[in-house]
N, C-alpha and C. Protein backbone atom coordinates (compact mmCIF):
# COMPACT_ATOMS: atom_id res chain seq x y z
N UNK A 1 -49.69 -56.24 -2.25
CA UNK A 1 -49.67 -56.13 -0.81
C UNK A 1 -50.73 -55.12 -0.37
N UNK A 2 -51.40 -54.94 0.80
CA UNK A 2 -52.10 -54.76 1.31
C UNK A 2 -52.36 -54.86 2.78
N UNK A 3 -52.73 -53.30 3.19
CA UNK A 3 -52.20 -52.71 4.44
C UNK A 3 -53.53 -52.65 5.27
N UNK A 4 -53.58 -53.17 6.39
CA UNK A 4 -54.59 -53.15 7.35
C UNK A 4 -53.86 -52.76 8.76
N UNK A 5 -54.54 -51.69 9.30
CA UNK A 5 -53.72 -51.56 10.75
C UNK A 5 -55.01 -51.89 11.64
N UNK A 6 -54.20 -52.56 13.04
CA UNK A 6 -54.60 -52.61 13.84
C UNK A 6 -54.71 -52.18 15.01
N UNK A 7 -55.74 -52.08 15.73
CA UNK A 7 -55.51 -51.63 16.96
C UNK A 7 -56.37 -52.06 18.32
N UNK A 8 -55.51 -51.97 18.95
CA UNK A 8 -55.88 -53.10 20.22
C UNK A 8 -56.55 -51.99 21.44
N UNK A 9 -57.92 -52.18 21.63
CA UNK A 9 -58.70 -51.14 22.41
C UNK A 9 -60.36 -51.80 22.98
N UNK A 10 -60.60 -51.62 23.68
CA UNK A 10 -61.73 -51.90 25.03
C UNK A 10 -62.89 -51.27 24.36
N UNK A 11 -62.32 -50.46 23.53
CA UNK A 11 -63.56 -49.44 23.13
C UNK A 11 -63.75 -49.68 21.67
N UNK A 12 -64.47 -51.23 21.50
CA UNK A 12 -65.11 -51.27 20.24
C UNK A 12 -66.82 -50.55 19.78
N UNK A 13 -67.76 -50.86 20.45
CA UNK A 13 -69.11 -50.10 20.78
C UNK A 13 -68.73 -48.61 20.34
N UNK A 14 -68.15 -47.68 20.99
CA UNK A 14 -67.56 -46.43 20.67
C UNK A 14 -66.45 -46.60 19.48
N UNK A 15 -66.04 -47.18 18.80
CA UNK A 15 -64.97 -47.22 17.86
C UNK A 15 -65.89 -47.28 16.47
N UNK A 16 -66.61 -48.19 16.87
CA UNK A 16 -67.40 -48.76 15.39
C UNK A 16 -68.61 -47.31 15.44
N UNK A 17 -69.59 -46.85 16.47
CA UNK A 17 -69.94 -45.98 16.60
C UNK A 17 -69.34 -44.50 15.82
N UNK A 18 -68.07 -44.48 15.96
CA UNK A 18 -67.50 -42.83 15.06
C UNK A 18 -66.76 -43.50 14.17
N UNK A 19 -66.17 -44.40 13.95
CA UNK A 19 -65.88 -44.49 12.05
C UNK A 19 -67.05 -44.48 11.19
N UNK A 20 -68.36 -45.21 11.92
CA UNK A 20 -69.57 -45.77 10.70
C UNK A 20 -70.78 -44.20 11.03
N UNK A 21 -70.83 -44.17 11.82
CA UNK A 21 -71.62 -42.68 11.80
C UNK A 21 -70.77 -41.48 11.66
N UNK A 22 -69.70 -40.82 11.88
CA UNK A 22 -69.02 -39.51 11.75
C UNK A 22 -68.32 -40.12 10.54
N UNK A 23 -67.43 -41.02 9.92
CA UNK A 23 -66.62 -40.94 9.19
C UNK A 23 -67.64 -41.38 7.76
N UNK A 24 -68.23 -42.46 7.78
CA UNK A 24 -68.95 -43.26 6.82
C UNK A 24 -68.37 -44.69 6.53
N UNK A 25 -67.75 -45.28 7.59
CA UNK A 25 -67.03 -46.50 7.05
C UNK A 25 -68.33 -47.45 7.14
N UNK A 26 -67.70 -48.57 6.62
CA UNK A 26 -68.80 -49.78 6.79
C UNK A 26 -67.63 -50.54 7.37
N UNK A 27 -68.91 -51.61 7.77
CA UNK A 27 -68.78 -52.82 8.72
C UNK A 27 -67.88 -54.03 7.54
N UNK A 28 -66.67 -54.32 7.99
CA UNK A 28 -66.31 -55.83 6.96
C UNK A 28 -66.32 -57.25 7.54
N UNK A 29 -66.64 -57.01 8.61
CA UNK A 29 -66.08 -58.08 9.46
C UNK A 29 -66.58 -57.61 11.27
N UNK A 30 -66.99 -58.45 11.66
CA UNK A 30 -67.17 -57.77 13.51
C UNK A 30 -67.85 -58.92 14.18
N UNK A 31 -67.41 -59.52 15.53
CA UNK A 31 -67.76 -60.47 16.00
C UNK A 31 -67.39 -59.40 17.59
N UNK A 32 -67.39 -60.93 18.83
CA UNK A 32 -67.75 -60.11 19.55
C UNK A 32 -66.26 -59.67 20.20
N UNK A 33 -64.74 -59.69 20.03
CA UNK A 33 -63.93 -59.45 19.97
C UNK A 33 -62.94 -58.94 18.87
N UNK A 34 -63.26 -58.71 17.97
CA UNK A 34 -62.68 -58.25 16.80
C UNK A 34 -63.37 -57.66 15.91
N UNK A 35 -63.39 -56.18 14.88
CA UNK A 35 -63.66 -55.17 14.34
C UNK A 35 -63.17 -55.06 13.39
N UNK A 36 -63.41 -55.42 11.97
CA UNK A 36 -62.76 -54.87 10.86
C UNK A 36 -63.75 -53.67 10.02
N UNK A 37 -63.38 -52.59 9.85
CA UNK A 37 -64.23 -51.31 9.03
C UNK A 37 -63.32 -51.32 7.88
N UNK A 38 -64.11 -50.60 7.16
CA UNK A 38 -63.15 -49.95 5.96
C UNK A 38 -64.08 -48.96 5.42
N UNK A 39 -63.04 -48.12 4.99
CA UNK A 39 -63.79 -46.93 4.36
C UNK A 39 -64.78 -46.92 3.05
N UNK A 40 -64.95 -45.62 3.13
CA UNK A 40 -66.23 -45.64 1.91
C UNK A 40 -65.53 -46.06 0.26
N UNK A 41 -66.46 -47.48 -0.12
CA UNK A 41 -65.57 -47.41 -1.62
C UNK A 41 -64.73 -48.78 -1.28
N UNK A 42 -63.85 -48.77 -0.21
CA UNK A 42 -63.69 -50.20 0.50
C UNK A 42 -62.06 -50.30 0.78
N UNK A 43 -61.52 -49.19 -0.23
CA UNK A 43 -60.32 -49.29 -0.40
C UNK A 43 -59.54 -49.50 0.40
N UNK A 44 -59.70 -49.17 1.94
CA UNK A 44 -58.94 -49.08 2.99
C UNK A 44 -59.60 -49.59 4.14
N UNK A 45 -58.59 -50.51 5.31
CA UNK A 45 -59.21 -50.83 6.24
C UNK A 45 -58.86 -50.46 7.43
N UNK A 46 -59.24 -50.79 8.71
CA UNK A 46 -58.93 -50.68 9.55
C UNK A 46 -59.42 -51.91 10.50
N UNK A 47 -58.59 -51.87 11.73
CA UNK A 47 -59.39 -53.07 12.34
C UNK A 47 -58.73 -52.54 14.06
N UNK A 48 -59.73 -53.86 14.91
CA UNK A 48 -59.83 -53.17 15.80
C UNK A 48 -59.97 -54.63 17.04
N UNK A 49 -59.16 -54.53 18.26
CA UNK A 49 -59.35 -55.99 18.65
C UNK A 49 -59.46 -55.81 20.32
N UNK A 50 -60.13 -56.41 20.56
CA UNK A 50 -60.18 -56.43 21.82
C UNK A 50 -58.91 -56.79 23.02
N UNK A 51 -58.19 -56.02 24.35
CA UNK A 51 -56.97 -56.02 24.80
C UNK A 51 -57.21 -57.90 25.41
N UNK A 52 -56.04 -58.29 25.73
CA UNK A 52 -56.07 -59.70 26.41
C UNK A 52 -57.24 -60.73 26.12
N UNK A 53 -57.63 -60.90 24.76
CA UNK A 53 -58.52 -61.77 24.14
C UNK A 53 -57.64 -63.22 24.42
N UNK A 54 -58.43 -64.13 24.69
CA UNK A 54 -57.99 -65.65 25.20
C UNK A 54 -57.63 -65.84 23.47
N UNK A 55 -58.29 -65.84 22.36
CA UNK A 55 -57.87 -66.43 21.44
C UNK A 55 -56.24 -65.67 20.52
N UNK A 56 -56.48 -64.69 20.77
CA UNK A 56 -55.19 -64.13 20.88
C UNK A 56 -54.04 -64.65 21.21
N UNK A 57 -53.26 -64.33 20.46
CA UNK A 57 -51.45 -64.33 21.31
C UNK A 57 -50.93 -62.89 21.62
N UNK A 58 -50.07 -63.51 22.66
CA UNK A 58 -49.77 -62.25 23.98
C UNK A 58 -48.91 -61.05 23.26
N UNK A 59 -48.45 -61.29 22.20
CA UNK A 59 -48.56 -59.86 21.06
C UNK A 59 -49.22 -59.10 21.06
N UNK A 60 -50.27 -59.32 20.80
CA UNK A 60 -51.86 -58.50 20.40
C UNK A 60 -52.59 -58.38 21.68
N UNK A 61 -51.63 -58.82 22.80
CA UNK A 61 -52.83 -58.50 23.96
C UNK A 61 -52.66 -57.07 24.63
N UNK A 62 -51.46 -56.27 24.43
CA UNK A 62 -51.76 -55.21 25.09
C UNK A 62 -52.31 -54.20 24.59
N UNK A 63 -53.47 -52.84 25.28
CA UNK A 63 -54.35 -52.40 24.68
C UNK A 63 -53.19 -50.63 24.00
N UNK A 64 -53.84 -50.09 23.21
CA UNK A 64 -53.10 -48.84 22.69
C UNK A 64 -53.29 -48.44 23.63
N UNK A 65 -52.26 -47.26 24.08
CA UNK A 65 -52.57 -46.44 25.50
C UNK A 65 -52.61 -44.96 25.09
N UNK A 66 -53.12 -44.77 23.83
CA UNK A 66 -53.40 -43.38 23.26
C UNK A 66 -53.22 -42.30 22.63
N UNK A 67 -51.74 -42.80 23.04
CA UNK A 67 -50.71 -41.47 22.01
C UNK A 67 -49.85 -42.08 21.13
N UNK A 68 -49.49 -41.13 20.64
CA UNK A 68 -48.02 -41.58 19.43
C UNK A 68 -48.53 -42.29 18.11
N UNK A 69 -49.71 -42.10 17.88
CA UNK A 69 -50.46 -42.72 16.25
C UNK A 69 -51.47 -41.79 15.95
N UNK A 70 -51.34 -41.41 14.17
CA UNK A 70 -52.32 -40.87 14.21
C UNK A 70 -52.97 -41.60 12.50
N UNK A 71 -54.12 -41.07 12.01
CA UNK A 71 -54.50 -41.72 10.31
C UNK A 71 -54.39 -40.39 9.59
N UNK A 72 -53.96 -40.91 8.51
CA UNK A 72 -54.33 -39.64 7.53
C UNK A 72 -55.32 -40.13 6.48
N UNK A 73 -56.53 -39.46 6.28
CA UNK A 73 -57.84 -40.09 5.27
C UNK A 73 -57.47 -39.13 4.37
N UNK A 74 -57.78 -38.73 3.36
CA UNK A 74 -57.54 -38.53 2.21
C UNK A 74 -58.96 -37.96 1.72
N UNK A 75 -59.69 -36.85 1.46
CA UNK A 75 -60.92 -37.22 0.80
C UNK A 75 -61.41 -35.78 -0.32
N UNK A 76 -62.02 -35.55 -0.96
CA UNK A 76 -61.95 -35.49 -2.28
C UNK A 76 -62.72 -33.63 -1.69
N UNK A 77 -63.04 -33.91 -0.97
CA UNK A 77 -63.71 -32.38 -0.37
C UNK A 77 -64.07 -32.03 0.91
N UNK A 78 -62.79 -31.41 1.49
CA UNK A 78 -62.65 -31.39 2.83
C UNK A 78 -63.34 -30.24 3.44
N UNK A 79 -63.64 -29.24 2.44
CA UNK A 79 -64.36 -28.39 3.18
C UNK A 79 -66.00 -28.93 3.87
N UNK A 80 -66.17 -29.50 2.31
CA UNK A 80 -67.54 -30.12 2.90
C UNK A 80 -67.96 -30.76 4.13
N UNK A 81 -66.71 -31.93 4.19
CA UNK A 81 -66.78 -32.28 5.36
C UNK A 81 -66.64 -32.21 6.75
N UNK A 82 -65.73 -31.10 6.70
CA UNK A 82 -65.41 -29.69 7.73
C UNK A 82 -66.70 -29.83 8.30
N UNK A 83 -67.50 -29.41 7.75
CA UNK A 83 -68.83 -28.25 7.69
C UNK A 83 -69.70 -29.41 8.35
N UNK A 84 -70.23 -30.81 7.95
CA UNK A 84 -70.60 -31.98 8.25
C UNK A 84 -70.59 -31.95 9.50
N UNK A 85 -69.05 -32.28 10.20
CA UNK A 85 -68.49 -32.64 11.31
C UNK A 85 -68.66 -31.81 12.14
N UNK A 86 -68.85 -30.45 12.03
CA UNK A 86 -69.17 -29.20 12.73
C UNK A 86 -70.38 -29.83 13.30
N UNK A 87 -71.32 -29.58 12.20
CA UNK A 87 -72.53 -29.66 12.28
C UNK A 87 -73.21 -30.97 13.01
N UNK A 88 -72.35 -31.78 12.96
CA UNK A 88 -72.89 -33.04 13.53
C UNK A 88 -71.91 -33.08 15.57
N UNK A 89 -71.26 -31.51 15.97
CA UNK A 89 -71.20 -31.46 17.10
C UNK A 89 -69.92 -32.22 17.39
N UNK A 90 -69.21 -33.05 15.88
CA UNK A 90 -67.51 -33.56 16.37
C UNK A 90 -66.67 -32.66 16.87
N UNK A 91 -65.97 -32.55 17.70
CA UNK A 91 -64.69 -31.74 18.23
C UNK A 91 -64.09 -31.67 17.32
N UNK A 92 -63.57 -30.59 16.76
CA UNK A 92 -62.81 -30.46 15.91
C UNK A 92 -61.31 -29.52 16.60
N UNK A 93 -60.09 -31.02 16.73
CA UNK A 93 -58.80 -30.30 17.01
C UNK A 93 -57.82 -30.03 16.57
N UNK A 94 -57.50 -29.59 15.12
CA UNK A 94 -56.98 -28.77 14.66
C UNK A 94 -58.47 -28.75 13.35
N UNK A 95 -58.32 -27.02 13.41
CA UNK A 95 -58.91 -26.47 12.72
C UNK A 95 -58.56 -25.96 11.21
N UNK A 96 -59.73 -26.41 10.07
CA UNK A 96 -58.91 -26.25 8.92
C UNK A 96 -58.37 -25.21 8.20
N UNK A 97 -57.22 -25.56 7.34
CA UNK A 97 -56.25 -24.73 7.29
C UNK A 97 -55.43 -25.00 5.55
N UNK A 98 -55.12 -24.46 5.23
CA UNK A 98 -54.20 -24.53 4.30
C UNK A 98 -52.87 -24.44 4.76
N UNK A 99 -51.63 -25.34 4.19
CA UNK A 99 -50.50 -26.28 4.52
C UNK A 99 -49.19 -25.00 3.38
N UNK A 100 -48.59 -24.50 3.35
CA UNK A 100 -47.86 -24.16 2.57
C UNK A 100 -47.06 -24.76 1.44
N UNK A 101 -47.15 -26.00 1.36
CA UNK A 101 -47.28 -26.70 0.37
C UNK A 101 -48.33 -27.18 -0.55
N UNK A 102 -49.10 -26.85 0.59
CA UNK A 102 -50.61 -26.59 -0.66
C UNK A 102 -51.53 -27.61 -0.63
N UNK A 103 -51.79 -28.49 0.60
CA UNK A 103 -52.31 -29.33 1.32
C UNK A 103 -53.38 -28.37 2.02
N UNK A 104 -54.63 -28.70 2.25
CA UNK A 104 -55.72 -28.33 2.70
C UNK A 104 -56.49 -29.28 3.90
N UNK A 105 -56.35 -28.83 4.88
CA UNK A 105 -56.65 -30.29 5.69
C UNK A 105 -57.33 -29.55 7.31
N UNK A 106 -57.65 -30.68 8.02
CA UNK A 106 -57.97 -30.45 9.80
C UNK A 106 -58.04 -32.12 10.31
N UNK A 107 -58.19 -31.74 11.75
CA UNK A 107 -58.23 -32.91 12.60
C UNK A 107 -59.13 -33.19 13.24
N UNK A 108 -59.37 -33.99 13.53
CA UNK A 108 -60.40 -34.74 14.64
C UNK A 108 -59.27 -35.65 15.53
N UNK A 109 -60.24 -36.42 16.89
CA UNK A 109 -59.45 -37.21 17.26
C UNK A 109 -60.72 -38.95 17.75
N UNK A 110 -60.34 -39.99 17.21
CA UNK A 110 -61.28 -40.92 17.64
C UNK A 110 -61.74 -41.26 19.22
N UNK A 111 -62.41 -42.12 19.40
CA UNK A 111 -62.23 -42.33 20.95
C UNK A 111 -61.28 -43.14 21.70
N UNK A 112 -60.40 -43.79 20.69
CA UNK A 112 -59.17 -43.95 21.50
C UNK A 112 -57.69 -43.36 21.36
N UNK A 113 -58.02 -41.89 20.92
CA UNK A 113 -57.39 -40.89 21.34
C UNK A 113 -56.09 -41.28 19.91
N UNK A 114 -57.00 -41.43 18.63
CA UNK A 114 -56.16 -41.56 17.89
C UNK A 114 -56.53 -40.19 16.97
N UNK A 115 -55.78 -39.23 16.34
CA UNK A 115 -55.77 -38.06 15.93
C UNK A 115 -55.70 -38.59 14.31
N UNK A 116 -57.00 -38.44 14.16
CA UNK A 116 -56.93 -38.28 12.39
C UNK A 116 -57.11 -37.22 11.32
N UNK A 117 -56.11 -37.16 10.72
CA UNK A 117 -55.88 -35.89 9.96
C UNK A 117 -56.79 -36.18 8.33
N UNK A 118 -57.85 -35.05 8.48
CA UNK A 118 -58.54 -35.24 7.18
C UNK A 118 -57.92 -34.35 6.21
N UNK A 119 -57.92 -34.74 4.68
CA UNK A 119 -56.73 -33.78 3.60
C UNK A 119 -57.58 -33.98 2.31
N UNK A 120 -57.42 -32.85 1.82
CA UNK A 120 -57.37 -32.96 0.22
C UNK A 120 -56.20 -32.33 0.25
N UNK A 121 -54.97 -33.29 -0.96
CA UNK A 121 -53.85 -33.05 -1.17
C UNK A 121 -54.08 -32.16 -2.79
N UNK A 122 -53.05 -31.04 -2.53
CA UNK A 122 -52.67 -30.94 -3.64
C UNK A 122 -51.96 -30.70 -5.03
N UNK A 123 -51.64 -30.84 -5.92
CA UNK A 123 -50.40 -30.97 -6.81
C UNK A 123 -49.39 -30.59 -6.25
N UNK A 124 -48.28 -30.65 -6.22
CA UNK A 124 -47.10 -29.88 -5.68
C UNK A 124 -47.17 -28.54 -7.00
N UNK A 125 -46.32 -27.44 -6.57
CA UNK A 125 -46.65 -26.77 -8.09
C UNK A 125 -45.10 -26.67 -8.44
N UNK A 126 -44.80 -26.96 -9.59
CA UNK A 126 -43.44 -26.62 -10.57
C UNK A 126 -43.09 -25.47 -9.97
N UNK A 127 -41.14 -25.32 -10.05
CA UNK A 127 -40.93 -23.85 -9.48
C UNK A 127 -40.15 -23.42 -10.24
């Protein structure tokens, strides 16, 4: 099995814009109503659809309205990328931090106001 989320938003131009330049995703799929990215490596996707598309069913037609979702990416050196995202002028809203469980992480938020939490996880430690 295999997990693709979607999300229903007006703002593909700006969507595909900060996953493929700020994050590094690539393009899998994109026409002129529908968006599939996935991350670097491929492992993971995401997708992205335009609100009240005629080919659509009325499921998928209403657009996200911003809150109440967020991603968690996973990536192998978060400071680095901290530093990247700074540097490349992303808002950065929560600032990074170490987790008391021992999670190392910060946030950004996309342009449709989806809050993604970047992490290097790590071991739990024996007690």
């Amino acid at each position: 099995m295999k997990l693709n989320a979607g999300i229903v938003t007006s703002k593909l131009a700006e969507t595909k814009a900060f996953y493929t330049q700020v994050l590094g995703f690539g393009v899998t799929f994109e026409n002129e109503f529908y968006l599939l990215l996935h991350t670097p490596g491929g492992a993971s996707e995401l997708s992205f659809l335009l609100p009240e598309h005629p080919t659509q069913q009325p499921l998928f037609h209403q657009p996200f309205q911003g809150q109440g979702m967020y991603l968690t990416i996973e990536v192998d050196d978060v400071d680095k990328l901290y530093h990247e995202l700074q540097n490349k002028g992303i808002p950065i809203q929560i600032d990074i931090r170490d987790e008391p469980w021992g999670d190392r992480h910060f946030a950004v938020q996309d342009p449709n106001g989806i809050g993604i939490d970047l992490v290097k996880y790590s071991p739990q430690q024996e007690k």
